[in-house]
N, C-alpha and C. Protein backbone atom coordinates (compact mmCIF):
# COMPACT_ATOMS: atom_id res chain seq x y z
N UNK A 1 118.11 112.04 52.99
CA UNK A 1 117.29 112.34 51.81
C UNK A 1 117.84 111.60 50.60
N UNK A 2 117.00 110.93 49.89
CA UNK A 2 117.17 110.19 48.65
C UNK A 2 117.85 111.01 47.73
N UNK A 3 119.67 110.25 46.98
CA UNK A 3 119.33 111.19 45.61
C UNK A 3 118.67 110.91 44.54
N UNK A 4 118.61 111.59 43.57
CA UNK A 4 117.50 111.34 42.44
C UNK A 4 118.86 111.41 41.21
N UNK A 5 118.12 110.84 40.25
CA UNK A 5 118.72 110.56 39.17
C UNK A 5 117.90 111.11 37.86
N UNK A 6 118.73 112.18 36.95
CA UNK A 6 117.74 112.79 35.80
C UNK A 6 118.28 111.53 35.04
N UNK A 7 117.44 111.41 33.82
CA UNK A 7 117.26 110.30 32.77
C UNK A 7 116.65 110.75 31.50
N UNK A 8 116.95 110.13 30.35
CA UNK A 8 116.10 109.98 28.97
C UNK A 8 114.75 109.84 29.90
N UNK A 9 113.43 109.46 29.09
CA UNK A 9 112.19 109.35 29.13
C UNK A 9 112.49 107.38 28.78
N UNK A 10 111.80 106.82 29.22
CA UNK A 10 111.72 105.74 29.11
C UNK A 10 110.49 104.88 28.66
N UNK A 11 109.86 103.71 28.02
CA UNK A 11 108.26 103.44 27.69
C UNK A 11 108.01 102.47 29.01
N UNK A 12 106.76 103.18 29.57
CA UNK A 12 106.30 102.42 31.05
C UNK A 12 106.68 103.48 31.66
N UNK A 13 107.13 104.90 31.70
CA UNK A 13 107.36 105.94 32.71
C UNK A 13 105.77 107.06 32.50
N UNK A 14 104.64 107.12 31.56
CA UNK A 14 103.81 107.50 31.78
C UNK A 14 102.89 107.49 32.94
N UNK A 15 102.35 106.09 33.60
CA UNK A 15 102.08 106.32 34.95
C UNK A 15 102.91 107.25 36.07
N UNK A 16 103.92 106.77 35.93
CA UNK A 16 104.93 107.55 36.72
C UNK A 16 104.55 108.92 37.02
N UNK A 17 104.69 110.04 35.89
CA UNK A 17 104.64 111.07 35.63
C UNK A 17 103.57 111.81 35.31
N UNK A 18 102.22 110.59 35.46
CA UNK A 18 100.97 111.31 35.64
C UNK A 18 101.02 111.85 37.09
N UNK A 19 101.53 110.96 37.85
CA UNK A 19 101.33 111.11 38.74
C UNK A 19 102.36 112.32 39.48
N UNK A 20 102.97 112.77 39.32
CA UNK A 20 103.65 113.91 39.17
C UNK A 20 102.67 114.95 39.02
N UNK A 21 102.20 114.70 37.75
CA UNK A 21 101.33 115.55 37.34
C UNK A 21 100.28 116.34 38.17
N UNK A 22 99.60 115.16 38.25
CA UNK A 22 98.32 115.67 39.48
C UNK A 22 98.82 116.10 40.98
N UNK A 23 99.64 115.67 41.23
CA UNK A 23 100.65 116.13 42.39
C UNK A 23 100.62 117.29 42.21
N UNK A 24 101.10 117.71 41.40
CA UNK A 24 101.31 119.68 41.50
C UNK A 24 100.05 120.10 40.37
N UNK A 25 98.98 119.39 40.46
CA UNK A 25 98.18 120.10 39.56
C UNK A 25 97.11 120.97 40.20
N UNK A 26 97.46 121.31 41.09
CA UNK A 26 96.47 122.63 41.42
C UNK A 26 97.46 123.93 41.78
N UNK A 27 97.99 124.21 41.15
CA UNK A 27 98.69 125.59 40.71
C UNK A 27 100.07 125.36 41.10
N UNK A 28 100.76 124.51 41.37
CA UNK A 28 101.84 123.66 41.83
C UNK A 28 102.08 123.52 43.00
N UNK A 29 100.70 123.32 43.90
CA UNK A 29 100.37 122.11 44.65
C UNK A 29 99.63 120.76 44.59
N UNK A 30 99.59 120.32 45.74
CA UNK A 30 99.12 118.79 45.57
C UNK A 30 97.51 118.73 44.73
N UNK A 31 97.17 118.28 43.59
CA UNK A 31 96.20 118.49 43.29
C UNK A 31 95.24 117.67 42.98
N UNK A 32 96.00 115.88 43.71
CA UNK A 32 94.98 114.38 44.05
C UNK A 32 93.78 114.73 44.48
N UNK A 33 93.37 115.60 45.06
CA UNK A 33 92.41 115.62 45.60
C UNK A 33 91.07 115.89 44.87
N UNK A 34 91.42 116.85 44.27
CA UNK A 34 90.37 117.41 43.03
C UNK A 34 90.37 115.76 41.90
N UNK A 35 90.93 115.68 41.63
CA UNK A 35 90.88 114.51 40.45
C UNK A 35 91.07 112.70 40.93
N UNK A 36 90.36 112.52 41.91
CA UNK A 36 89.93 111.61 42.39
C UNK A 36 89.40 110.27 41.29
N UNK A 37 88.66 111.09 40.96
CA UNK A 37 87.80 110.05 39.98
C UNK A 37 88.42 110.24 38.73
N UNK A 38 89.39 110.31 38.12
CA UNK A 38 90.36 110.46 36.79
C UNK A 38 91.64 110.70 37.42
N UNK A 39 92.41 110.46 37.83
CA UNK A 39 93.71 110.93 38.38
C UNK A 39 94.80 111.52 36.91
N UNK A 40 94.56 110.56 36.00
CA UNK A 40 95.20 110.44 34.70
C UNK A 40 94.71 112.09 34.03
N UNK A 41 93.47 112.50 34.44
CA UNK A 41 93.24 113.59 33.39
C UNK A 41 93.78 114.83 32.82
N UNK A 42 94.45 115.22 33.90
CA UNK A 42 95.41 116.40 33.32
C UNK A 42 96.62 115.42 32.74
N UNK A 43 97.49 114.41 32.98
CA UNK A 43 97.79 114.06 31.89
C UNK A 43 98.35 113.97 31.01
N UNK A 44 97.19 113.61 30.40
CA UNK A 44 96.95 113.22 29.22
C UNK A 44 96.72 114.48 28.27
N UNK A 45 96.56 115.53 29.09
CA UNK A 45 97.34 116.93 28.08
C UNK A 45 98.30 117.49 28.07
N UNK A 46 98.78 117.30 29.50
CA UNK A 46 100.42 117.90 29.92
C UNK A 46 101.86 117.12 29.53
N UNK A 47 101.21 116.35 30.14
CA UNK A 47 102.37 114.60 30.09
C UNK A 47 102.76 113.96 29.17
N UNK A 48 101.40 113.05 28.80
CA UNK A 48 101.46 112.29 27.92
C UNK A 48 101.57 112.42 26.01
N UNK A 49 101.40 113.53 25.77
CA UNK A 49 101.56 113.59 24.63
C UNK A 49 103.14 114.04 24.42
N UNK A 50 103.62 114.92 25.56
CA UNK A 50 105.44 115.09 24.95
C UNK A 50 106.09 113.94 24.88
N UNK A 51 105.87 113.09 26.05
CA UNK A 51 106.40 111.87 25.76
C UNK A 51 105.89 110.86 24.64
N UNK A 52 105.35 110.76 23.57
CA UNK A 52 104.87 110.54 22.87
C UNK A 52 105.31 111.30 21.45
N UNK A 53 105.45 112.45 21.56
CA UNK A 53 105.95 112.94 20.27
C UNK A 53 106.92 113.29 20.45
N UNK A 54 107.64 113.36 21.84
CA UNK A 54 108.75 114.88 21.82
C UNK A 54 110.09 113.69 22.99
N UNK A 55 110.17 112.75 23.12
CA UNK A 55 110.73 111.62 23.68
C UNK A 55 112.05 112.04 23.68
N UNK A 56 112.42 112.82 22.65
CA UNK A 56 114.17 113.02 22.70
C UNK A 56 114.45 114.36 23.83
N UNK A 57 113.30 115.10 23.89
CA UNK A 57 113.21 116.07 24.80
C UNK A 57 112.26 115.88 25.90
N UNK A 58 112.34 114.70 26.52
CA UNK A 58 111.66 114.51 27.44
C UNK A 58 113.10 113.91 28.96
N UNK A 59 112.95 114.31 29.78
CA UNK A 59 113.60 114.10 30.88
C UNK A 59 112.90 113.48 32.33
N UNK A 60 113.01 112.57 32.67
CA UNK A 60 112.73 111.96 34.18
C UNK A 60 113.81 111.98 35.03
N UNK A 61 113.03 112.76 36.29
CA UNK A 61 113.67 112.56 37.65
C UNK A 61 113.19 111.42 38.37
N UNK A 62 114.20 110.62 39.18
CA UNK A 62 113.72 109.13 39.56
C UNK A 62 114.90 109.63 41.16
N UNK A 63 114.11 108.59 42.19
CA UNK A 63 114.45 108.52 43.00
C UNK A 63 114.27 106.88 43.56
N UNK A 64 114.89 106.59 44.82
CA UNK A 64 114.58 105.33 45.09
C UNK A 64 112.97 104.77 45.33
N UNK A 65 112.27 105.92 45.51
CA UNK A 65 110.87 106.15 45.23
C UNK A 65 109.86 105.83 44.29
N UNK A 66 110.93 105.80 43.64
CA UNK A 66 110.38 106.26 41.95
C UNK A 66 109.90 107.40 41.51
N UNK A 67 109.39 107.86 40.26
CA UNK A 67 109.59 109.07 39.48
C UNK A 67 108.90 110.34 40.48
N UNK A 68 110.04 111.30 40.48
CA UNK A 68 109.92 112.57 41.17
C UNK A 68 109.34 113.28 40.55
N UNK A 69 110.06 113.82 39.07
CA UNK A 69 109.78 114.82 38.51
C UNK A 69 109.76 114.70 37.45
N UNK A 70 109.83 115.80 35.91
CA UNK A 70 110.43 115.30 34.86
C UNK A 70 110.37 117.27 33.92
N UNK A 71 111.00 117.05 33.16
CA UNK A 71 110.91 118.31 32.07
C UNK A 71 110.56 117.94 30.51
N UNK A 72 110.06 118.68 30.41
CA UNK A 72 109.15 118.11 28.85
C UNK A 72 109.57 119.23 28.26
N UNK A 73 109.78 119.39 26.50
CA UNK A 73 109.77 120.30 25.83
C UNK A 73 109.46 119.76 23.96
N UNK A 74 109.36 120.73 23.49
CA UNK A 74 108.77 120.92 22.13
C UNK A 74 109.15 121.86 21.38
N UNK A 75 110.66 121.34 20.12
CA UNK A 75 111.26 122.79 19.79
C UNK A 75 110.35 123.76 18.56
N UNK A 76 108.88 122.95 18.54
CA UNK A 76 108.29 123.82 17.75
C UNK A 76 106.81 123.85 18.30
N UNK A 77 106.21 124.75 18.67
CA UNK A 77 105.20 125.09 18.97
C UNK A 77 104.29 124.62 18.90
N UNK A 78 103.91 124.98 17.16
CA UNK A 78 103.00 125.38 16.53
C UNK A 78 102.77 123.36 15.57
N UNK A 79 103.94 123.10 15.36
CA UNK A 79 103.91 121.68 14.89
C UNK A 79 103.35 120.83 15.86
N UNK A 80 103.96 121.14 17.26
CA UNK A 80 103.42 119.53 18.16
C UNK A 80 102.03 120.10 18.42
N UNK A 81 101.58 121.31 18.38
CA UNK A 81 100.05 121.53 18.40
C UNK A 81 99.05 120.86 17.35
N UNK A 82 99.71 121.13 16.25
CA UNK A 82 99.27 120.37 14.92
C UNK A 82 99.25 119.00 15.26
N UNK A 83 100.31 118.56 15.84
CA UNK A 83 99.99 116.53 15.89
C UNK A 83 99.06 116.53 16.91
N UNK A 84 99.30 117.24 17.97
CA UNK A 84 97.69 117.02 19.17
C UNK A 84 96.78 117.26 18.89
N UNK A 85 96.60 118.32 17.85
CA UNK A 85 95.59 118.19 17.19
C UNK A 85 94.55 117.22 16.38
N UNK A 86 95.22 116.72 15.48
CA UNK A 86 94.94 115.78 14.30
C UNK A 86 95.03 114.45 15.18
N UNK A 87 96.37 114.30 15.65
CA UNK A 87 97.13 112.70 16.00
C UNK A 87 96.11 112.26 17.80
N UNK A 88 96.22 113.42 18.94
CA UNK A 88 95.99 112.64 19.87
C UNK A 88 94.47 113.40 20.02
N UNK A 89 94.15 114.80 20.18
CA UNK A 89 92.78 115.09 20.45
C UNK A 89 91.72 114.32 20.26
N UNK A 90 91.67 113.99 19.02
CA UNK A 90 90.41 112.92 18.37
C UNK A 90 90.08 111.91 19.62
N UNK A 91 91.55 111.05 19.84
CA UNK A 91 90.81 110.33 20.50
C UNK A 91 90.26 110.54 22.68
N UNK A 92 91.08 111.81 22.94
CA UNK A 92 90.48 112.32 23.88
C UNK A 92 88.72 112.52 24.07
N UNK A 93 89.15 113.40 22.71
CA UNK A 93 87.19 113.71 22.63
C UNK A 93 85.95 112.60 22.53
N UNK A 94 86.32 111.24 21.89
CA UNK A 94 85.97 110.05 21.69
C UNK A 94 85.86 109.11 23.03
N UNK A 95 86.93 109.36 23.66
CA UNK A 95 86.85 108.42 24.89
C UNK A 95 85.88 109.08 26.30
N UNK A 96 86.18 111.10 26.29
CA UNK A 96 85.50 111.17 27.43
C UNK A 96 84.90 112.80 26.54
N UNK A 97 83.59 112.56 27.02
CA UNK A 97 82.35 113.16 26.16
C UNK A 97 82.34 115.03 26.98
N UNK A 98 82.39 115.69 25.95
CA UNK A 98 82.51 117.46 26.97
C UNK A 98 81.15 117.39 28.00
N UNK A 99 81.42 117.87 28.87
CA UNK A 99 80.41 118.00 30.39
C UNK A 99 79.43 119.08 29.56
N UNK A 100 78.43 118.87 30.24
CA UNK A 100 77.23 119.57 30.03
C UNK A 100 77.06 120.46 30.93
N UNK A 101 76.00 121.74 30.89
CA UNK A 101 75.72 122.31 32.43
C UNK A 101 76.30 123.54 32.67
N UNK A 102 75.88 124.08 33.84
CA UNK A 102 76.23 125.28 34.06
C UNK A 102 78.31 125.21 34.33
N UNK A 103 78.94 125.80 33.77
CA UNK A 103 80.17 125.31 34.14
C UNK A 103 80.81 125.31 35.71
N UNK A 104 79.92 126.40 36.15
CA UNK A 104 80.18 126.19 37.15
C UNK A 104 79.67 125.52 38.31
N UNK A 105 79.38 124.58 38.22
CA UNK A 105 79.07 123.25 38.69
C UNK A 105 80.22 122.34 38.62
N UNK A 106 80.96 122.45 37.27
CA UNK A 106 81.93 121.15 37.06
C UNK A 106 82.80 121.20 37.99
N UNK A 107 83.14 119.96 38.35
CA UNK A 107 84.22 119.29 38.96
C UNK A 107 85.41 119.56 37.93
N UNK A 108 86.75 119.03 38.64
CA UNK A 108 87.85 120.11 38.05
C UNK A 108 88.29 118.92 36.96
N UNK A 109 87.70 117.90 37.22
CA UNK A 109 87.84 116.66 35.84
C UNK A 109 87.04 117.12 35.05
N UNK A 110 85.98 117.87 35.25
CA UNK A 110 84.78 118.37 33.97
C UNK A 110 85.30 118.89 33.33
N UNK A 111 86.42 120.07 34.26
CA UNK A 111 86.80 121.36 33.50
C UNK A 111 88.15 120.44 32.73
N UNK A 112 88.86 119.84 32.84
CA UNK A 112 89.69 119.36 32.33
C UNK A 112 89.03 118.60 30.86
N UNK A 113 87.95 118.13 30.98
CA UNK A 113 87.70 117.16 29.96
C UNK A 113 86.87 118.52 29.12
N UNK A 114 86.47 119.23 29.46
CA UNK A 114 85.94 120.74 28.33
C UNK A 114 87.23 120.96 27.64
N UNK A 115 88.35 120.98 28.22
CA UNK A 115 89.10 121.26 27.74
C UNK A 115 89.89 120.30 26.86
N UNK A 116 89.62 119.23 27.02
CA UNK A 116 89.97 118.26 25.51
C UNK A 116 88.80 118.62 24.70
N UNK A 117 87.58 119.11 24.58
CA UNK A 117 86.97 119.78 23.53
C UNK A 117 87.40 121.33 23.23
N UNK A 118 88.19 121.80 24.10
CA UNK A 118 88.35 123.20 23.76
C UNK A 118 89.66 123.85 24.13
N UNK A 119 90.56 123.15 23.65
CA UNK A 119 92.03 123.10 23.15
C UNK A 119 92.48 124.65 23.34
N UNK A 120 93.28 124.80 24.31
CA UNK A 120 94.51 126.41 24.17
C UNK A 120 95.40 126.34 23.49
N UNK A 121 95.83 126.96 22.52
CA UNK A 121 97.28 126.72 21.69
C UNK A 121 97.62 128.11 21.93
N UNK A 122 97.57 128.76 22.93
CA UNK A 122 98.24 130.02 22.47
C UNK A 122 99.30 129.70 22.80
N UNK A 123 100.27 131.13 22.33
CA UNK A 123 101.49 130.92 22.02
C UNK A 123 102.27 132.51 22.07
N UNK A 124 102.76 132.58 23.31
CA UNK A 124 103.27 134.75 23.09
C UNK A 124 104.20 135.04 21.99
N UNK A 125 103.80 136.12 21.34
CA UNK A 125 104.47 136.71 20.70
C UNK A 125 105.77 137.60 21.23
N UNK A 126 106.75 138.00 20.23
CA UNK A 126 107.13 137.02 18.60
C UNK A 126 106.78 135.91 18.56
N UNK A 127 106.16 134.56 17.91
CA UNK A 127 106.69 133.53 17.88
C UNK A 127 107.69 133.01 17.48
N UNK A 128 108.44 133.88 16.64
CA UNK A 128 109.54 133.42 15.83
C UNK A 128 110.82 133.54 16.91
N UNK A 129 110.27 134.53 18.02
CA UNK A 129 112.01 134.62 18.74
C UNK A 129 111.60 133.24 20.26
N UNK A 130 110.68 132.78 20.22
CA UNK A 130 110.23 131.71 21.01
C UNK A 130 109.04 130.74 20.65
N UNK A 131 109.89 129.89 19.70
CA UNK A 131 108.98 128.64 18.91
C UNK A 131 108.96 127.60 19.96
N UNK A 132 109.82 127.40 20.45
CA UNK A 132 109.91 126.22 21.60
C UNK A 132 109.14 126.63 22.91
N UNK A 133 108.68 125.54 23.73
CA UNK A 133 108.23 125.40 24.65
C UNK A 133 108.54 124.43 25.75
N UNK A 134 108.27 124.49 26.72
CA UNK A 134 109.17 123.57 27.91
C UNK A 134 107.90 123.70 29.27
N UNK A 135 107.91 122.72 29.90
CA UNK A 135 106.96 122.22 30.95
C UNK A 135 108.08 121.27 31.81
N UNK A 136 107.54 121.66 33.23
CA UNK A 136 108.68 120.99 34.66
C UNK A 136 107.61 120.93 35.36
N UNK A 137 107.75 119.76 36.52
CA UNK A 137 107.05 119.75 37.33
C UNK A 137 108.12 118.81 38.17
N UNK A 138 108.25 119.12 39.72
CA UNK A 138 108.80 118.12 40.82
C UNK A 138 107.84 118.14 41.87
N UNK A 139 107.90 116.66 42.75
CA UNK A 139 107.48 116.55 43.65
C UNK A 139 108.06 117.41 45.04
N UNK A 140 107.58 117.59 45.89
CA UNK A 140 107.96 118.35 46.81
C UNK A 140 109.21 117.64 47.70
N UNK A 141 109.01 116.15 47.30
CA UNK A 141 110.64 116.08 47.92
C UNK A 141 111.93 115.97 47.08
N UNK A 142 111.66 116.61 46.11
CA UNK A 142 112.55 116.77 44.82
C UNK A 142 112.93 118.06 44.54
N UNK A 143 111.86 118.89 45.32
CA UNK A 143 112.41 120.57 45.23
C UNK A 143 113.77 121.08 46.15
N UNK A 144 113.91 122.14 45.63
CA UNK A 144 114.81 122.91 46.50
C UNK A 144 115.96 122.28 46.08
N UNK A 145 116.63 121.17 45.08
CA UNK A 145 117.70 120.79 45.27
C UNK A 145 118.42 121.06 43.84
N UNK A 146 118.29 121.47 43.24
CA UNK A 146 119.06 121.74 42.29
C UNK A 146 118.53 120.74 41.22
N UNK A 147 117.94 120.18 41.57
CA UNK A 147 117.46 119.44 40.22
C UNK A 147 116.36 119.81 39.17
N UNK A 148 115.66 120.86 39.46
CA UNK A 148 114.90 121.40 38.51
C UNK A 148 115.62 121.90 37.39
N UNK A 149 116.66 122.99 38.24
CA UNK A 149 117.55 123.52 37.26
C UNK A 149 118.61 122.97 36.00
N UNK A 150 118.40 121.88 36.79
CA UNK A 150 119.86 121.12 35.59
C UNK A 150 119.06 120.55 35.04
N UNK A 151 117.53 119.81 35.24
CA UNK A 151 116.70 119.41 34.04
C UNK A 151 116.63 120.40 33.00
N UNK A 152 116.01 121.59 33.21
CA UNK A 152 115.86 122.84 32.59
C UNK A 152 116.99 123.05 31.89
N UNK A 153 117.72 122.77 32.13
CA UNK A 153 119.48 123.42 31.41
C UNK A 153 119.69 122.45 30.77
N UNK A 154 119.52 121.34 31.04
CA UNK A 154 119.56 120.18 29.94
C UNK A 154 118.55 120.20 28.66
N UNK A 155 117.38 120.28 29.67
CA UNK A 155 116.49 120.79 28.13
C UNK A 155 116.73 121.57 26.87
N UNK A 156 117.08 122.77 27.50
CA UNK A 156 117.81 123.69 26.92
C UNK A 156 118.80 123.72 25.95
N UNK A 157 119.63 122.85 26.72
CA UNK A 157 120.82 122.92 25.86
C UNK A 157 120.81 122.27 24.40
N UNK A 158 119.27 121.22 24.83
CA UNK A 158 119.29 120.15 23.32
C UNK A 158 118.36 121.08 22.70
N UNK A 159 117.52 121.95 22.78
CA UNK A 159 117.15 123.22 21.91
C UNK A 159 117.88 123.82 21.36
N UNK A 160 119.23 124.47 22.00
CA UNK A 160 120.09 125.07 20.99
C UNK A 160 120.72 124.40 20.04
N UNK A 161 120.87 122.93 20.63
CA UNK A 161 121.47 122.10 19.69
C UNK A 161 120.75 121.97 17.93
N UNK A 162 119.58 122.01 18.30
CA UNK A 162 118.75 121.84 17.56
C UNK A 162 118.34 123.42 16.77
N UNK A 163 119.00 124.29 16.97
CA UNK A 163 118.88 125.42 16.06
C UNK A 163 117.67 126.28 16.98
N UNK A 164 117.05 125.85 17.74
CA UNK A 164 116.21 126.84 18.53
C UNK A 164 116.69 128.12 18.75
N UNK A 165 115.79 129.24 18.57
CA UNK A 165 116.51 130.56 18.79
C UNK A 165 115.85 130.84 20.18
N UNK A 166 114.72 130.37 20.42
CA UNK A 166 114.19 130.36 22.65
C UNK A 166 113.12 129.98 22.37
N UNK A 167 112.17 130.08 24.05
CA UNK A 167 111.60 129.34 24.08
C UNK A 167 110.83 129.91 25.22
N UNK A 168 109.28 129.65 25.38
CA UNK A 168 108.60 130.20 26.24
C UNK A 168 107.99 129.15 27.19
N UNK A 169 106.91 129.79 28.33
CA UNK A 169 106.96 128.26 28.83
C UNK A 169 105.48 129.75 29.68
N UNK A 170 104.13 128.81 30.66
CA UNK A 170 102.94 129.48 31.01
C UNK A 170 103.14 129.05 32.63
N UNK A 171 102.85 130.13 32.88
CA UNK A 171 102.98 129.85 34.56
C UNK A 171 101.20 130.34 35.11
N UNK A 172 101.11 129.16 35.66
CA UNK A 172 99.38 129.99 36.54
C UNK A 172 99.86 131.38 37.21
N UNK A 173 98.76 131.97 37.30
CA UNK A 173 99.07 132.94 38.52
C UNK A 173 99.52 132.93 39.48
N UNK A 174 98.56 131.77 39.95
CA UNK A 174 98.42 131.63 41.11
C UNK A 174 99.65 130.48 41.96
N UNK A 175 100.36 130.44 40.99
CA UNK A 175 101.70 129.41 41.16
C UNK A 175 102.72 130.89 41.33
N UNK A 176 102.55 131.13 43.12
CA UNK A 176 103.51 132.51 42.96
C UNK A 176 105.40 132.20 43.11
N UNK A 177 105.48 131.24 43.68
CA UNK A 177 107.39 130.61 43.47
C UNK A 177 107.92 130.97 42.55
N UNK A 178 106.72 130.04 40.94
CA UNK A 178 107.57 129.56 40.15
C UNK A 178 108.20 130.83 39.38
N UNK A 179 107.57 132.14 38.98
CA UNK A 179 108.09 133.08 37.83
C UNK A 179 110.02 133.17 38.79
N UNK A 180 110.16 133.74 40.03
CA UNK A 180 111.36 133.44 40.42
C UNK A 180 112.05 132.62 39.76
N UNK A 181 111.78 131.17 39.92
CA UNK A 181 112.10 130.05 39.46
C UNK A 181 112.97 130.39 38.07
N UNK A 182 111.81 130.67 37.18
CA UNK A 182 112.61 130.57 35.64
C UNK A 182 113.27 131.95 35.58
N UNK A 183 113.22 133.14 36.32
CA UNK A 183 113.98 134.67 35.97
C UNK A 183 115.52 134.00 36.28
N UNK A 184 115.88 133.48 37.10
CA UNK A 184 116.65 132.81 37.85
C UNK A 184 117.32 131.75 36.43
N UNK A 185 116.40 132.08 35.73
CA UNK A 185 117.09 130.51 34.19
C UNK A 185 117.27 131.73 32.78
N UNK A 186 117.04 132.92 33.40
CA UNK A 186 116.78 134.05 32.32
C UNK A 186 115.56 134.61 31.79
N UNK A 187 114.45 133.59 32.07
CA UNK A 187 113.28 134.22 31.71
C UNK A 187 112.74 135.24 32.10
N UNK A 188 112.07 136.00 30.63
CA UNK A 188 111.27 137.12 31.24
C UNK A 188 110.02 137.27 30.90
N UNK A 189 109.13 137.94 31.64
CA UNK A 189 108.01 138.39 31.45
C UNK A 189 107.29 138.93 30.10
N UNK A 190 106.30 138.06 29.23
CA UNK A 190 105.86 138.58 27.80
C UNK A 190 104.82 139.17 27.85
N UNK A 191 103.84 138.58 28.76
CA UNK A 191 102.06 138.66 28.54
C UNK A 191 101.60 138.32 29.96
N UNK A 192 100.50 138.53 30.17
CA UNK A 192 99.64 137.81 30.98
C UNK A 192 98.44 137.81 30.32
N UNK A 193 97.56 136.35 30.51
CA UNK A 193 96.35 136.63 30.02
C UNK A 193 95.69 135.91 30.98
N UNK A 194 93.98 136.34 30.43
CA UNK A 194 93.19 135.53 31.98
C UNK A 194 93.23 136.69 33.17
N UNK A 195 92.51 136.48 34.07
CA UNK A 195 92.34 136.73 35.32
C UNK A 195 93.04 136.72 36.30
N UNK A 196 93.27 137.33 37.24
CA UNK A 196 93.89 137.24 39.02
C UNK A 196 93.06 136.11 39.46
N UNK A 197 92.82 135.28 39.15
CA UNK A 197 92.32 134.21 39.75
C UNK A 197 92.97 132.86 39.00
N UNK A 198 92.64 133.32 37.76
CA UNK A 198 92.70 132.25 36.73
C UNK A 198 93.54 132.35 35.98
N UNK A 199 94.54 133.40 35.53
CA UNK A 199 94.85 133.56 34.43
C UNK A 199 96.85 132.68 34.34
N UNK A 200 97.51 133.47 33.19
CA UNK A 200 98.77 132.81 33.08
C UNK A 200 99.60 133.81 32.68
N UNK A 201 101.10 133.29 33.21
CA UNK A 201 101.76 134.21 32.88
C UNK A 201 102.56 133.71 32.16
N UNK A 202 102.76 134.25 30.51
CA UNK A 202 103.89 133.44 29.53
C UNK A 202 105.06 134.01 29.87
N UNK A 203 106.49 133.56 29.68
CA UNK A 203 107.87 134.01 29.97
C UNK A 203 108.71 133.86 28.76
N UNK A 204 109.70 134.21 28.56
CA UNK A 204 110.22 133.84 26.86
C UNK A 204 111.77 133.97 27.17
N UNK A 205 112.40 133.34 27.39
CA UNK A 205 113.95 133.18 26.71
C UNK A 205 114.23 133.01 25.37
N UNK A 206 115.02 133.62 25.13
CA UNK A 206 115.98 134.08 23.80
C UNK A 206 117.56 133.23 24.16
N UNK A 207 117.67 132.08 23.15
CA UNK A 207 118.85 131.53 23.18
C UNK A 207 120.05 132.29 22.77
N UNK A 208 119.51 133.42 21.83
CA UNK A 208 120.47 133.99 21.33
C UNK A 208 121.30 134.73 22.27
N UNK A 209 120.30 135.46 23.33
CA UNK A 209 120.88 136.32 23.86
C UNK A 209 121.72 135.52 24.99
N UNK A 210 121.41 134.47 25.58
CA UNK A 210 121.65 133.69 26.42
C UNK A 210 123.19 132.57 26.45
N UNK A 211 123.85 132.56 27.51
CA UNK A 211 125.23 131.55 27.20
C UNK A 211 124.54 130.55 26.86
């Protein structure tokens, strides 16, 4: 088995890590299949904008393969929402036009591109005891090895550096591994919103309380 190597974020690692992306984009499984005809579309909401604004907190896993995995984060919420807002949305909405129609008809690129017209910023409360936010994704031959975790802990650690007091992060439902995953990093349970089908579960670490 290949080892992998965590890294800074690099310019020319966006393909890379789209593709990551759609890999685990159907609840953190393989999710090429659905997004056939856009592979890029999730994205360009998940992906591409941390690396773009948030580069000092961006992390790639690389293998002889090339890019496995990566961890993204944002030590303020409510600000990098504000630049996706203003800075990258515009031109989402400009390039691919909201689907028309009964929604449920759309293809899961429809539902993705509604959703560059119809933006989630939530955010669990307190916000003040979890302004930061953090996003991971590995390929399946990148799991199980300890490398999620030390991305995550790396992330982390440049949050506290940075005066962060914690940080929350949204898990699908239907992604049943992952809540393990982060209790296992300290996270706990804030909210759920949405549906047993559909919905999310926010988690919130507290740096304070945390080594």
């Amino acid at each position: 088995m290949n080892e992998c190597i965590i890294r800074p974020y690099r310019a020319g690692d966006e393909a890379g890590a789209n593709h990551v992306c759609v890999k685990t984009g159907d609840h953190g499984k393989d999710g090429e299949a659905y997004y056939r005809e856009d592979p890029d579309a999730l994205g360009r909401i998940f992906v591409e904008p941390y690396l773009a604004f948030e580069p000092e907190l961006s992390l790639i896993l690389e293998d002889p393969d090339g890019i496995c995995g990566y961890a993204l984060g944002t030590s303020d919420s409510h600000a990098f929402f504000h630049r996706y807002e203003t800075e990258w949305r515009p031109r989402l909405c400009a390039r691919f036009p909201a689907p028309a129609g009964d929604p449920g008809s759309w293809s899961r690129v429809q539902a993705v591109y509604h959703g560059y017209h119809n933006p989630d910023y939530y955010c669990p409360e307190p916000y003040a005891e979890y302004p930061a936010h953090l996003h991971i994704d590995l390929l399946d031959r990148a799991q199980g090895r300890g490398y999620g975790r030390r991305m995550m802990l790396q992330v982390m650690d440049e949050l506290r550096r940075r005066g962060s007091p914690g940080a929350h992060l949204g898990v699908s439902i239907l992604n049943k591994p992952a809540p393990g995953f982060y209790q296992k990093l300290g996270f706990r349970e804030l909210i759920r919103v949405g549906t047993d089908t559909d919905g999310c579960i926010y988690m919130g670490l507290s740096f304070r309380a945390s080594p």
